[in-house]
C-alpha atoms as a PDB file:
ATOM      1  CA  UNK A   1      16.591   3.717 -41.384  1.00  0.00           C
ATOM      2  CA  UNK A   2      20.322   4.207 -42.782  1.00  0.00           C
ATOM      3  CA  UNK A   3      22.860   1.104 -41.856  1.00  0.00           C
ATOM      4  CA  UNK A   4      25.461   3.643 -40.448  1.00  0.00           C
ATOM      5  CA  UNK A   5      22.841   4.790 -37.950  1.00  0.00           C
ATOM      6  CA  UNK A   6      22.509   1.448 -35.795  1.00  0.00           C
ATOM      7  CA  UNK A   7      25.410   1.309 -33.902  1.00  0.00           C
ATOM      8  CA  UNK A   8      24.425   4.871 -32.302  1.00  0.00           C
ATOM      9  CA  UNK A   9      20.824   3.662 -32.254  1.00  0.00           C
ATOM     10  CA  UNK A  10      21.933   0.379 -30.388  1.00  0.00           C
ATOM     11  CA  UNK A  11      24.116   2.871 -27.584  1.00  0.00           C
ATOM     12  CA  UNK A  12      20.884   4.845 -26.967  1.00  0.00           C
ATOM     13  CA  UNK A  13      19.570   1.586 -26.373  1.00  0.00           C
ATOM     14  CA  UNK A  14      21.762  -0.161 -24.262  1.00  0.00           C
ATOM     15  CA  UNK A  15      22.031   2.982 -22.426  1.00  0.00           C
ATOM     16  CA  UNK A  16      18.770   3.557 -21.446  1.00  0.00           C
ATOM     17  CA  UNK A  17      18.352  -0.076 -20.366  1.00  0.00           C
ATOM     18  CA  UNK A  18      21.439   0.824 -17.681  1.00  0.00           C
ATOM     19  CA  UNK A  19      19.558   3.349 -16.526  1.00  0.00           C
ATOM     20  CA  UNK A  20      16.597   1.007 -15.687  1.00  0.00           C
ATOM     21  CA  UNK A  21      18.945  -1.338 -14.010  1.00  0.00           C
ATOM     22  CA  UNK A  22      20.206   1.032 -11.498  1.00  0.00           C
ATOM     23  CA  UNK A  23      16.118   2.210 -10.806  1.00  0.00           C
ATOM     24  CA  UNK A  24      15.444  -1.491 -10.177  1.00  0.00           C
ATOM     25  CA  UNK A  25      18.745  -2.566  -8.590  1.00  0.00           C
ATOM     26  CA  UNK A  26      20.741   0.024  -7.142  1.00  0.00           C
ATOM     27  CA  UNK A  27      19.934   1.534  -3.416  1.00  0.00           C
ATOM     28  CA  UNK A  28      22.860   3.612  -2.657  1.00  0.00           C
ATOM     29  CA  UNK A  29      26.034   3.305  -4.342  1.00  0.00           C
ATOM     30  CA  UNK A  30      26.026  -0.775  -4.268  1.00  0.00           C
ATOM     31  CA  UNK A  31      23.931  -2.073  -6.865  1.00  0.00           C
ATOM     32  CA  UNK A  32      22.306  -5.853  -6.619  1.00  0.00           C
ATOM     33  CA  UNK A  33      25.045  -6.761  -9.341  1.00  0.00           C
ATOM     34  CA  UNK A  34      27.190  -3.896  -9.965  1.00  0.00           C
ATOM     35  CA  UNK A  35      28.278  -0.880  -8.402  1.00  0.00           C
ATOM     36  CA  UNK A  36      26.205   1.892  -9.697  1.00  0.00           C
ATOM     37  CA  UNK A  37      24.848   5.936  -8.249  1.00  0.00           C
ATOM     38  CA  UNK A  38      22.094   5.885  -6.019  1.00  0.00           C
ATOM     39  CA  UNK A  39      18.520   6.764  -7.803  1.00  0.00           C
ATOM     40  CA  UNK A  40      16.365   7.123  -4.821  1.00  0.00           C
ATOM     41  CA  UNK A  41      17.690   8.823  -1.681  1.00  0.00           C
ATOM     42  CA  UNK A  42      19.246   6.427   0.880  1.00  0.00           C
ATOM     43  CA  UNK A  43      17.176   5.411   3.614  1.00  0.00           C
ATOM     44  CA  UNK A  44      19.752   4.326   6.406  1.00  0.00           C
ATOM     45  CA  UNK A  45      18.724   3.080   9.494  1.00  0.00           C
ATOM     46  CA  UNK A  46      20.249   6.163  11.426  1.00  0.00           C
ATOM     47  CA  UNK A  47      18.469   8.574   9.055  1.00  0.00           C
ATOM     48  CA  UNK A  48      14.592   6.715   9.363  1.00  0.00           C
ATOM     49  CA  UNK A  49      15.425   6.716  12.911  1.00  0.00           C
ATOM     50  CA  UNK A  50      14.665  10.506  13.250  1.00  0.00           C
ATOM     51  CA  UNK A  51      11.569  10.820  11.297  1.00  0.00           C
ATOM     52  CA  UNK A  52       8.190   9.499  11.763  1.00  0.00           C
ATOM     53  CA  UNK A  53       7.509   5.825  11.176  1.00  0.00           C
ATOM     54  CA  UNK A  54       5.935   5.717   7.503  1.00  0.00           C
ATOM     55  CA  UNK A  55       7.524   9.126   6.869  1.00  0.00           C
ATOM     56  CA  UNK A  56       7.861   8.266   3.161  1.00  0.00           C
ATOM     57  CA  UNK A  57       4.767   7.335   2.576  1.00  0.00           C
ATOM     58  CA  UNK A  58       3.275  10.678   3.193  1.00  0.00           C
ATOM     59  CA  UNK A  59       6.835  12.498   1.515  1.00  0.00           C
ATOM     60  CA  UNK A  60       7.696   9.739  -1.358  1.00  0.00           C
ATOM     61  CA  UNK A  61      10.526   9.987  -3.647  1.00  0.00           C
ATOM     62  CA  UNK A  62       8.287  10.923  -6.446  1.00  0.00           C
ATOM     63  CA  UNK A  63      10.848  10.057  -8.917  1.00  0.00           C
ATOM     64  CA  UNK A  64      14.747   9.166  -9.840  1.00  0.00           C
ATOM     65  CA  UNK A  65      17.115  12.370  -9.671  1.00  0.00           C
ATOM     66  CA  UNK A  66      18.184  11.039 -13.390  1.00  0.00           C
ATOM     67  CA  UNK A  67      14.571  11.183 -14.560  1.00  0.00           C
ATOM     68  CA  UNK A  68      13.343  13.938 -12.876  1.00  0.00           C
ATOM     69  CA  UNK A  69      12.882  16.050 -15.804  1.00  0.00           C
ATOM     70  CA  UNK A  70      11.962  13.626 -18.063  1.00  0.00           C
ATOM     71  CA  UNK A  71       8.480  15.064 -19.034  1.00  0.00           C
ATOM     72  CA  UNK A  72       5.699  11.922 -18.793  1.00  0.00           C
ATOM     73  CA  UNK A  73       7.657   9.994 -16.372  1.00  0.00           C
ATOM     74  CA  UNK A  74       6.174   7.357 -14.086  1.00  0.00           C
ATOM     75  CA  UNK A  75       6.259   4.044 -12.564  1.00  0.00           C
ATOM     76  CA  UNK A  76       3.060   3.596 -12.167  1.00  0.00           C
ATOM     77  CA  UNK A  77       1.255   0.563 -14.355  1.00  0.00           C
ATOM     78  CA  UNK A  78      -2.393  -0.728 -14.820  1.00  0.00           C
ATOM     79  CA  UNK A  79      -2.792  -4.123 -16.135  1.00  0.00           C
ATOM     80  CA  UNK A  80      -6.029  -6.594 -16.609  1.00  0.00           C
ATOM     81  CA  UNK A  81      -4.712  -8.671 -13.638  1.00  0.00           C
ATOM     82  CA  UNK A  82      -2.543  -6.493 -11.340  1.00  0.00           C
ATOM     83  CA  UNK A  83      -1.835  -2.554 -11.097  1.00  0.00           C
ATOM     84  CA  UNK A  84       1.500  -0.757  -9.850  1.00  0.00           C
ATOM     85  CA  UNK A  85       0.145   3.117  -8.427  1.00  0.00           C
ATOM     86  CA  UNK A  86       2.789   4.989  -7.476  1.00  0.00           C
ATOM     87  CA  UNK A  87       2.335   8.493  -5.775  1.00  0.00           C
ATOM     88  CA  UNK A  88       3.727  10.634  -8.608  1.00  0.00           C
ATOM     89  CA  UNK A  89       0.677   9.880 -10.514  1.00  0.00           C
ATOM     90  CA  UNK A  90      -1.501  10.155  -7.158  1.00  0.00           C
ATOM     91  CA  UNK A  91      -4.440  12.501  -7.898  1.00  0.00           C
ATOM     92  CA  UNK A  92      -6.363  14.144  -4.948  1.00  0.00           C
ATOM     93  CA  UNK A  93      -9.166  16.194  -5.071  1.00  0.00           C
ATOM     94  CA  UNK A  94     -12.197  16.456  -2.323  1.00  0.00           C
ATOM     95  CA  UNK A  95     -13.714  13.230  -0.785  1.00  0.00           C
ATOM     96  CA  UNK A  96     -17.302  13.144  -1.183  1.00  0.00           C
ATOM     97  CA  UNK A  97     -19.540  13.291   1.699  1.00  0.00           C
ATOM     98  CA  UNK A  98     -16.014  14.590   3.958  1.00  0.00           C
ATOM     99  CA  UNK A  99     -14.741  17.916   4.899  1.00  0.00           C
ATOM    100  CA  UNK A 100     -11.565  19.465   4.482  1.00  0.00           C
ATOM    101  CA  UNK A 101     -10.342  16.624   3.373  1.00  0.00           C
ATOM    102  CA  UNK A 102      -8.571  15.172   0.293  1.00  0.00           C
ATOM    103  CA  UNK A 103      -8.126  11.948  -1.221  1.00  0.00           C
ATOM    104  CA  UNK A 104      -6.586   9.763  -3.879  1.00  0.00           C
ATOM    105  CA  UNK A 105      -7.859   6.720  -5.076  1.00  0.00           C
ATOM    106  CA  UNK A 106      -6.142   4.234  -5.859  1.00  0.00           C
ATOM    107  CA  UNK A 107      -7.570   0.923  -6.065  1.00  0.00           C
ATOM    108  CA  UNK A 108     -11.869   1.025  -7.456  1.00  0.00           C
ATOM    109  CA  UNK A 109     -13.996  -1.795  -9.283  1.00  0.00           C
ATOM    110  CA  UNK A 110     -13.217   0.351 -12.275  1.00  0.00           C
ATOM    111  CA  UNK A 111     -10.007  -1.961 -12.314  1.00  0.00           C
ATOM    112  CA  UNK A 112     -11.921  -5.054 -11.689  1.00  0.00           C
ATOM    113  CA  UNK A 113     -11.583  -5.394  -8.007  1.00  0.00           C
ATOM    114  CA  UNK A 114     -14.530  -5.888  -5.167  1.00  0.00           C
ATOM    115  CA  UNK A 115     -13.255  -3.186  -3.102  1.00  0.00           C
ATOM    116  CA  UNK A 116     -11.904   0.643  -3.115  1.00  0.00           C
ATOM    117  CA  UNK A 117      -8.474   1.651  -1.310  1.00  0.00           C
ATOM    118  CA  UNK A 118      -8.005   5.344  -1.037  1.00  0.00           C
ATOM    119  CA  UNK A 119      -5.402   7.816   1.034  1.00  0.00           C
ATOM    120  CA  UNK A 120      -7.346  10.310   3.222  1.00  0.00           C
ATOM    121  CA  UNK A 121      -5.585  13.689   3.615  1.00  0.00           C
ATOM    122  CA  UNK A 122      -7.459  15.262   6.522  1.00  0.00           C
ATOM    123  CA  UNK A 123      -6.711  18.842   7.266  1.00  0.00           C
ATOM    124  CA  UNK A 124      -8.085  21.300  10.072  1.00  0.00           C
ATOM    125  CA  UNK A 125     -11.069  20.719  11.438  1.00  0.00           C
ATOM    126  CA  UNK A 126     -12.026  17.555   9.183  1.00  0.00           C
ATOM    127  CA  UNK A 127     -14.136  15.524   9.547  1.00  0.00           C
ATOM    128  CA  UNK A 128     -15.003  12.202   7.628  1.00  0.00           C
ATOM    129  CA  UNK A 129     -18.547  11.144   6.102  1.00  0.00           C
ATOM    130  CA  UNK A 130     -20.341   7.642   5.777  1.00  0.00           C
ATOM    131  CA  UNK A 131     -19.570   5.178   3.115  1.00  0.00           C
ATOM    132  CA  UNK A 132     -22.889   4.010   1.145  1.00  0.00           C
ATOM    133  CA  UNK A 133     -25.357   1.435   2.861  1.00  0.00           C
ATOM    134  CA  UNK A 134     -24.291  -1.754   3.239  1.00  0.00           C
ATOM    135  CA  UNK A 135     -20.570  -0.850   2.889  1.00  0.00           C
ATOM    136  CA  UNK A 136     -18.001  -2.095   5.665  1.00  0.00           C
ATOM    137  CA  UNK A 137     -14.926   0.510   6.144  1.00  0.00           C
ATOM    138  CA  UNK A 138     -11.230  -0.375   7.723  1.00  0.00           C
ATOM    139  CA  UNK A 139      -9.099   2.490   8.859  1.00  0.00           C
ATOM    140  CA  UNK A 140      -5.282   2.992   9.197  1.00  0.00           C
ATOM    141  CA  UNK A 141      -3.559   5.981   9.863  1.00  0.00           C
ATOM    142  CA  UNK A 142      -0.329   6.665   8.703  1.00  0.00           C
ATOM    143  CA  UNK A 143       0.478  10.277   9.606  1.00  0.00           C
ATOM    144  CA  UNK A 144      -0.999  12.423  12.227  1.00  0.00           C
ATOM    145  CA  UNK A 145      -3.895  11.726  14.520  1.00  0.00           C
ATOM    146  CA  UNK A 146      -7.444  11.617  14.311  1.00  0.00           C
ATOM    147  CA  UNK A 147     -10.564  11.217  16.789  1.00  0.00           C
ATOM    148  CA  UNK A 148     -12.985   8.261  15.886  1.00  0.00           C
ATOM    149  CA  UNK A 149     -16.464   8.648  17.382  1.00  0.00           C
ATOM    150  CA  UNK A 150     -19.515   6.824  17.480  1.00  0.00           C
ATOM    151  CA  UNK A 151     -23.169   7.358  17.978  1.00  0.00           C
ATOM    152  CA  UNK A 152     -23.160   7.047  21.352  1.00  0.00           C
ATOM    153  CA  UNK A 153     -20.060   9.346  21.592  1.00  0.00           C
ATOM    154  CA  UNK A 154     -17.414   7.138  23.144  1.00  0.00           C
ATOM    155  CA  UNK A 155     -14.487   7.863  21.555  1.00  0.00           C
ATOM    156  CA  UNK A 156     -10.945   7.108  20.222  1.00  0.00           C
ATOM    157  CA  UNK A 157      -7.502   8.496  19.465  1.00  0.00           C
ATOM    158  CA  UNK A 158      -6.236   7.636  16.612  1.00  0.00           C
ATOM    159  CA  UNK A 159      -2.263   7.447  16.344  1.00  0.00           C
ATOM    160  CA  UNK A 160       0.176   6.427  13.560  1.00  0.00           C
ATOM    161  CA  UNK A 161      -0.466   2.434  13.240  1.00  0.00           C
ATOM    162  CA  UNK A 162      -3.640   2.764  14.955  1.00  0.00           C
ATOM    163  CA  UNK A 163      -6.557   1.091  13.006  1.00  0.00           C
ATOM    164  CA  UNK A 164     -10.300   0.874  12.989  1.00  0.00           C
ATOM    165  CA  UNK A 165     -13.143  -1.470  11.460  1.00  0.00           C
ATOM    166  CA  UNK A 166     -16.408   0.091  11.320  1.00  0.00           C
ATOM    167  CA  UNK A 167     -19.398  -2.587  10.335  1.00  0.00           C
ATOM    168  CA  UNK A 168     -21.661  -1.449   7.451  1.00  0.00           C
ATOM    169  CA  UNK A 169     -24.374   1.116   8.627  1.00  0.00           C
ATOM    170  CA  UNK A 170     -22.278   1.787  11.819  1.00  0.00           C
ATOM    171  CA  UNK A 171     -22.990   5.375  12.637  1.00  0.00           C
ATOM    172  CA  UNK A 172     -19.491   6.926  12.936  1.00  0.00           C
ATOM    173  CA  UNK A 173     -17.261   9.874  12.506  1.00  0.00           C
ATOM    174  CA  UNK A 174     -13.838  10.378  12.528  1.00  0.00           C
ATOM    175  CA  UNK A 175     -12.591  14.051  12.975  1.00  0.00           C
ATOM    176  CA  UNK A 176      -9.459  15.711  12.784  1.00  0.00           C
ATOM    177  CA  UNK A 177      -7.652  19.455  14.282  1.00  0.00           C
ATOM    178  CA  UNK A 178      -4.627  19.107  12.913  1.00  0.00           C
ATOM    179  CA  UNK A 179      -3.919  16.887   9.993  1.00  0.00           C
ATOM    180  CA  UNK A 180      -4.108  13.036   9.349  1.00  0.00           C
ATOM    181  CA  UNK A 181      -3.244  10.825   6.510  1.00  0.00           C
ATOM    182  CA  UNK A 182      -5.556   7.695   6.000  1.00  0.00           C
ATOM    183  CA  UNK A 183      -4.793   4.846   4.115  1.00  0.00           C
ATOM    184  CA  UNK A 184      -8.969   3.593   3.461  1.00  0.00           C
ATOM    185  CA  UNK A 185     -10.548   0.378   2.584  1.00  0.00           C
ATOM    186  CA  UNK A 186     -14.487  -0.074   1.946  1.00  0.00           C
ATOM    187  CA  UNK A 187     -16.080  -2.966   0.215  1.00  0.00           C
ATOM    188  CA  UNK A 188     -19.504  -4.112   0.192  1.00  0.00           C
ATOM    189  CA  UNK A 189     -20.578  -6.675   3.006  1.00  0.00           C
ATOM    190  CA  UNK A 190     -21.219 -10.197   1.767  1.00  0.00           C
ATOM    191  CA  UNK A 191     -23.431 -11.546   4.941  1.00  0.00           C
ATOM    192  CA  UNK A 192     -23.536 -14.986   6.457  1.00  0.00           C
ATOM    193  CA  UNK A 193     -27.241 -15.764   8.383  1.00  0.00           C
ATOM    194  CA  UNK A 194     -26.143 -15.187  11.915  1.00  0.00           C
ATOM    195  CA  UNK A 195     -23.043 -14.239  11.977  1.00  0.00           C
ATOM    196  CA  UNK A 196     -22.476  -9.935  12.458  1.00  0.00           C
ATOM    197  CA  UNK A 197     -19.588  -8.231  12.678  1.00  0.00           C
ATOM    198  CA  UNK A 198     -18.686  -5.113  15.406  1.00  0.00           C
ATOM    199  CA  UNK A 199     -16.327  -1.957  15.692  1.00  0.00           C
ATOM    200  CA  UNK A 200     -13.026  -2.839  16.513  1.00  0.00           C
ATOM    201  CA  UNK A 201     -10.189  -0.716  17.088  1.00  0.00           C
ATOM    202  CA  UNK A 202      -6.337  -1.498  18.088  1.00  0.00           C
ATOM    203  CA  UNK A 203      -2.893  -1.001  17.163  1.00  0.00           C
ATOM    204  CA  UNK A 204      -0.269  -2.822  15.031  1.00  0.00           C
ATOM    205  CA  UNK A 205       2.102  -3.119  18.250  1.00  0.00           C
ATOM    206  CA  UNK A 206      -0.577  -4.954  20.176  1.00  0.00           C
ATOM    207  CA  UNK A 207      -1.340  -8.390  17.816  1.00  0.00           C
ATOM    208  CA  UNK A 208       1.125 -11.281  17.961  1.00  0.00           C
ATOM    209  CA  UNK A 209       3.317 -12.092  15.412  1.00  0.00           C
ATOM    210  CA  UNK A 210       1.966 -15.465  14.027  1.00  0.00           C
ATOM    211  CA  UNK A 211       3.015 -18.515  12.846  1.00  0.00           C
ATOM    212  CA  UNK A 212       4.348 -18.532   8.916  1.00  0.00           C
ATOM    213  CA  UNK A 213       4.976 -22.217   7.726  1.00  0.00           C
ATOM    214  CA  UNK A 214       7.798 -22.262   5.526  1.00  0.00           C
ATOM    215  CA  UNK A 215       8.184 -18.645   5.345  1.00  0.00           C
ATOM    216  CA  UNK A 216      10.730 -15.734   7.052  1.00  0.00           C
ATOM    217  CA  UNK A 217       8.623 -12.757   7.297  1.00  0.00           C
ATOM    218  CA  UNK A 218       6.506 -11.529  10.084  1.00  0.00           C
ATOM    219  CA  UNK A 219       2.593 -11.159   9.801  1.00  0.00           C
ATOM    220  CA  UNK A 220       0.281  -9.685  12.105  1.00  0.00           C
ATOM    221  CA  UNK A 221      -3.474 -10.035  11.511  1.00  0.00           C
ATOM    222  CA  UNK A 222      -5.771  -6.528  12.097  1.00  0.00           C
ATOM    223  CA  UNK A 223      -9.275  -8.167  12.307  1.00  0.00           C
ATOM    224  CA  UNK A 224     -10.353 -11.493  13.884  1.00  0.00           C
ATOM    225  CA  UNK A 225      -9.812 -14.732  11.633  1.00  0.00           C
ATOM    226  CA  UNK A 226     -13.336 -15.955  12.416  1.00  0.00           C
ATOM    227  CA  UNK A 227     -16.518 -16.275  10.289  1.00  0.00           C
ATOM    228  CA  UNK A 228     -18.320 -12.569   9.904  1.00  0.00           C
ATOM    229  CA  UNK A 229     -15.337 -11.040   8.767  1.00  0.00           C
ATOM    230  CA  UNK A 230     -15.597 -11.113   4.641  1.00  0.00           C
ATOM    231  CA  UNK A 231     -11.691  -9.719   4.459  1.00  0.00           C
ATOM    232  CA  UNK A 232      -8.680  -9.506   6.887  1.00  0.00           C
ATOM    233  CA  UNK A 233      -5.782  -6.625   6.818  1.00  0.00           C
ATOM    234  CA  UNK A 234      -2.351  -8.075   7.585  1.00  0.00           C
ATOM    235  CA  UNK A 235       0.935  -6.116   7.896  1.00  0.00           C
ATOM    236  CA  UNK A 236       3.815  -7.961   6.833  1.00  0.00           C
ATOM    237  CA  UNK A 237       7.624  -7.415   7.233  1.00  0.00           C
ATOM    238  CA  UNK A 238      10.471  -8.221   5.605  1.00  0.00           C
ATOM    239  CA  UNK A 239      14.026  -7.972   6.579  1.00  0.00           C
ATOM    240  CA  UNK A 240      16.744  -7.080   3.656  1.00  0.00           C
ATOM    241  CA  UNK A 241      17.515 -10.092   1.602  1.00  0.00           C
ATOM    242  CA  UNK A 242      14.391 -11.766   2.720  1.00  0.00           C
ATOM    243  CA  UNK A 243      10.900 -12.767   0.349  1.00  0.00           C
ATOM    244  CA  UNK A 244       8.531 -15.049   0.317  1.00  0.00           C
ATOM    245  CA  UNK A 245       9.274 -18.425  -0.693  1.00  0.00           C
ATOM    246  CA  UNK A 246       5.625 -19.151  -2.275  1.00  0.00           C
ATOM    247  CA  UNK A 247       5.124 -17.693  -5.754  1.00  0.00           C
ATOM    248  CA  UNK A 248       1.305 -17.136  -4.836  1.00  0.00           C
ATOM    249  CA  UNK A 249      -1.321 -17.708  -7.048  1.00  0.00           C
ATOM    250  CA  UNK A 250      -5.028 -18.091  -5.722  1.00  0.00           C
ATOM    251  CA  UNK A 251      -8.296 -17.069  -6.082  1.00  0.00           C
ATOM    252  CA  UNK A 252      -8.398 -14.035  -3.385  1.00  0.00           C
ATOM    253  CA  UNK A 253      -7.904 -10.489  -4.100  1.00  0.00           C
ATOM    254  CA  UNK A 254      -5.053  -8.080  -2.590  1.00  0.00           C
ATOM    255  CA  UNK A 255      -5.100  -4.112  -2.231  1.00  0.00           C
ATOM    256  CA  UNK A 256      -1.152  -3.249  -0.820  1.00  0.00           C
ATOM    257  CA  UNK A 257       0.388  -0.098   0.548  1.00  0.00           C
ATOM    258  CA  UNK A 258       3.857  -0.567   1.234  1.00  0.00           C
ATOM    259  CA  UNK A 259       4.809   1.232   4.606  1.00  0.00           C
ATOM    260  CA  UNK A 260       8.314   1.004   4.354  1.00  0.00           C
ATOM    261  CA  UNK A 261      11.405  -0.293   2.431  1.00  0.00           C
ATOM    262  CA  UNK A 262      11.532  -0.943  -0.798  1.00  0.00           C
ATOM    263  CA  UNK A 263      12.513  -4.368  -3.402  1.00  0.00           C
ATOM    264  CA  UNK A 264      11.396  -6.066  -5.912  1.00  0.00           C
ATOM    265  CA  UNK A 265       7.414  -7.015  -6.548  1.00  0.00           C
ATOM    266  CA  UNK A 266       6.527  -9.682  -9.253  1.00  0.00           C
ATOM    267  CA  UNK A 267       3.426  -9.441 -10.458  1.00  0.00           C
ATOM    268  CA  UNK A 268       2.234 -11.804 -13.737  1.00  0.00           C
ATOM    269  CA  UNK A 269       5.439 -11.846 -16.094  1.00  0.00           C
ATOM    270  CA  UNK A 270       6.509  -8.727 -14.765  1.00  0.00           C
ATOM    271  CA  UNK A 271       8.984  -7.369 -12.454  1.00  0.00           C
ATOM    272  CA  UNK A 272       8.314  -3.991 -10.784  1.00  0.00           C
ATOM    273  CA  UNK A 273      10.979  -2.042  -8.682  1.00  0.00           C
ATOM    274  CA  UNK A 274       8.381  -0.600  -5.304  1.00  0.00           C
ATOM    275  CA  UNK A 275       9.282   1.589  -2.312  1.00  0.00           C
ATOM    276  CA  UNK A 276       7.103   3.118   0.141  1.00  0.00           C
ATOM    277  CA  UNK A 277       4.186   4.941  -1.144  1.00  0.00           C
ATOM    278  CA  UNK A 278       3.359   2.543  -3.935  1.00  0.00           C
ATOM    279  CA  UNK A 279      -0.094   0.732  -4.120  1.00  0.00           C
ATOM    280  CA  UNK A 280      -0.917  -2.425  -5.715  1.00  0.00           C
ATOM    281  CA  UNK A 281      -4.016  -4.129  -6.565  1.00  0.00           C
ATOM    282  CA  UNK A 282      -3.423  -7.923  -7.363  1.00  0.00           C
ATOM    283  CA  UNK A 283      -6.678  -9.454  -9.272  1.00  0.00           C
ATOM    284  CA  UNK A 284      -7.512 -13.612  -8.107  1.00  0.00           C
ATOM    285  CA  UNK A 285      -4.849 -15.953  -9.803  1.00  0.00           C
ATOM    286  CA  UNK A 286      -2.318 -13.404 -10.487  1.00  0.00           C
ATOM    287  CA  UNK A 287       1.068 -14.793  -9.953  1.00  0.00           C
ATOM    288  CA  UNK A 288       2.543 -12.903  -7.097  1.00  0.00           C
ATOM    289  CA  UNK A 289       6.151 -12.576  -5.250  1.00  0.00           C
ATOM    290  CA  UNK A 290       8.041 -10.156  -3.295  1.00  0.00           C
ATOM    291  CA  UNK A 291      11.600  -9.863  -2.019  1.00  0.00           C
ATOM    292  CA  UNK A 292      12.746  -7.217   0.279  1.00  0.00           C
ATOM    293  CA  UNK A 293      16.029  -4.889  -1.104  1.00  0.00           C
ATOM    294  CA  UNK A 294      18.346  -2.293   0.355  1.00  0.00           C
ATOM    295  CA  UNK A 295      19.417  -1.292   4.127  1.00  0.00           C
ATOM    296  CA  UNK A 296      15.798  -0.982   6.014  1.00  0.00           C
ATOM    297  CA  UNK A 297      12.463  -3.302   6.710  1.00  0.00           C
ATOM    298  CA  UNK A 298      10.056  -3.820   4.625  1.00  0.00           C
ATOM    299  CA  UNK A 299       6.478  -3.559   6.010  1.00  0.00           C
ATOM    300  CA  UNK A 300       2.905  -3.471   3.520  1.00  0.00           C
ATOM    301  CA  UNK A 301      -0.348  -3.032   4.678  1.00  0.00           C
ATOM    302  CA  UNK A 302      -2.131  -6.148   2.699  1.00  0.00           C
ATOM    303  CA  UNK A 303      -6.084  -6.673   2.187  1.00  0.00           C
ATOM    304  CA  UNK A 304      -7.103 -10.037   1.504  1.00  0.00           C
ATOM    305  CA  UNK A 305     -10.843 -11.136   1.456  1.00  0.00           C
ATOM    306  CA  UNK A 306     -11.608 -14.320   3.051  1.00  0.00           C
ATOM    307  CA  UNK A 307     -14.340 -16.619   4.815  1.00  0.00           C
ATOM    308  CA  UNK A 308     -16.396 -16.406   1.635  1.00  0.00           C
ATOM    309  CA  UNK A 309     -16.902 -19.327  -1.077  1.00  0.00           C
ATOM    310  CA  UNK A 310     -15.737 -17.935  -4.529  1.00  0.00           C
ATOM    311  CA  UNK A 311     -19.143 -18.916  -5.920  1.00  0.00           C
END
């Protein structure tokens, strides 16, 4: 390379890296350090007010205005230890064993982890089918509604922030009219000699907040605490400016879906700018850290296996 030639090199350089910057810092005109143009469109309290909650989940920014037509753009990033899957690189084609439905996985064993997270796009007259034998299931909806029913044929409706657990080999179906987007978790049951788990079904609304030693965020448990249960789902939220004051590391796994919001994830040596629609899978030991940016809440969906020894 020709002397005369760095200097233009090293402003193609530093330019890009601005660029980066305002993806990772910058919400909407006021930047974290520096004033900069907004690259994802601002989510105001007013203007979340008049769409459905999780809106952006199902209708994501799928990329920066700046870098919209930069071919081979995406956030998205698979490690050994921890993966960043965000929905421009989403891929849905038909679920096995369901009808009229689609869905995207995003989380498999393929990546190391013990369990699968996938989105479920039900469309008219859908309906979903079994996971394998042996296979536990947790269900949260996120857009639309959906009718759980099981084989006795009582019956639920499933809303936005509704949720279900179905216990491996429980005969169920879930069927939709309309259209319904599922955010899926199935893993393989590790039993414990009498101890069985049942259906359960609620809503986010209706469990306590609980008690967070040394932290500021919320959390809300889906599924009971006690022995059967081989993973929990929490939803956690975040107010702007606030994060977790433990920089995690430990020996459990994590599947996330962040709801809403967006900020800054640390995962490993690594720094990721996430918003809602982004998935990440966090394998045991990883270091881990959040902190909540911009105007709005931040609220993930979180899987976390528990009540099992490591060995």
């Amino acid at each position: 390379m020709k002397t005369s030639s760095l200097p233009s090199l090293l402003l193609l350089l530093l330019s890009l890296s601005s660029n980066f910057l305002k993806v990772a810092l910058s919400e909407d005109g006021g930047g974290l350090f520096c004033s900069a143009p907004s690259v994802f469109k601002s989510e105001t309290a007013s203007s979340s007010s008049s769409k459905p909650r999780y809106w952006k989940v199902t209708n994501p920014t799928l990329s920066p205005s700046h870098l919209q037509d930069l071919p081979g753009f995406t956030r998205s990033v698979y490690k050994r230890d921890h993966a960043l899957i965000t929905p421009e690189s989403h891929v849905f084609s038909p679920l096995p064993e369901w009808t009229n439905t689609l869905g995207a996985y995003l989380i498999t064993p393929a990546m190391g982890s013990h369990f699968v997270m996938y989105l479920a796009k039900m469309q008219e007259n859908s309906k979903s089918g079994l996971p394998p034998n042996d296979v536990e299931r947790f269900l949260f909806v996120v857009q639309g509604s959906a009718t759980l029913i099981n084989a006795s044929g009582a019956d639920h409706q499933l809303t936005v922030d509704s949720y279900a657990y179905l216990a491996p080999n429980f005969k169920h179906s879930l069927e939709c009219d309309a259209s319904a987007t599922l955010a899926v978790f199935e893993r393989r049951y590790s039993p414990l000699e009498n101890h069985v788990t049942e259906q359960i079904v609620g809503s986010t609304d209706q469990q306590p907040l609980l008690e967070t030693p040394g932290e500021v965020f919320e959390l809300r448990k889906l599924l009971p605490p006690s022995l059967p249960y081989d993973f929990n789902i929490h939803i956690m939220d975040f107010q702007p400016g606030e994060f977790l004051n433990v920089k995690e590391v430990h020996y459990n796994q994590h599947g996330l879906l962040l709801l809403e919001g967006q900020g800054i994830y640390r995962l490993a040596d690594s720094w990721y700018p996430v918003q809602s629609g982004d998935a990440i899978w966090m394998a045991p030991f990883v270091p881990q850290w959040y902190a909540a940016l911009g105007k709005t809440r931040s609220r993930y969906l979180l899987y976390k296996d528990v009540n099992r020894n490591p060995l």
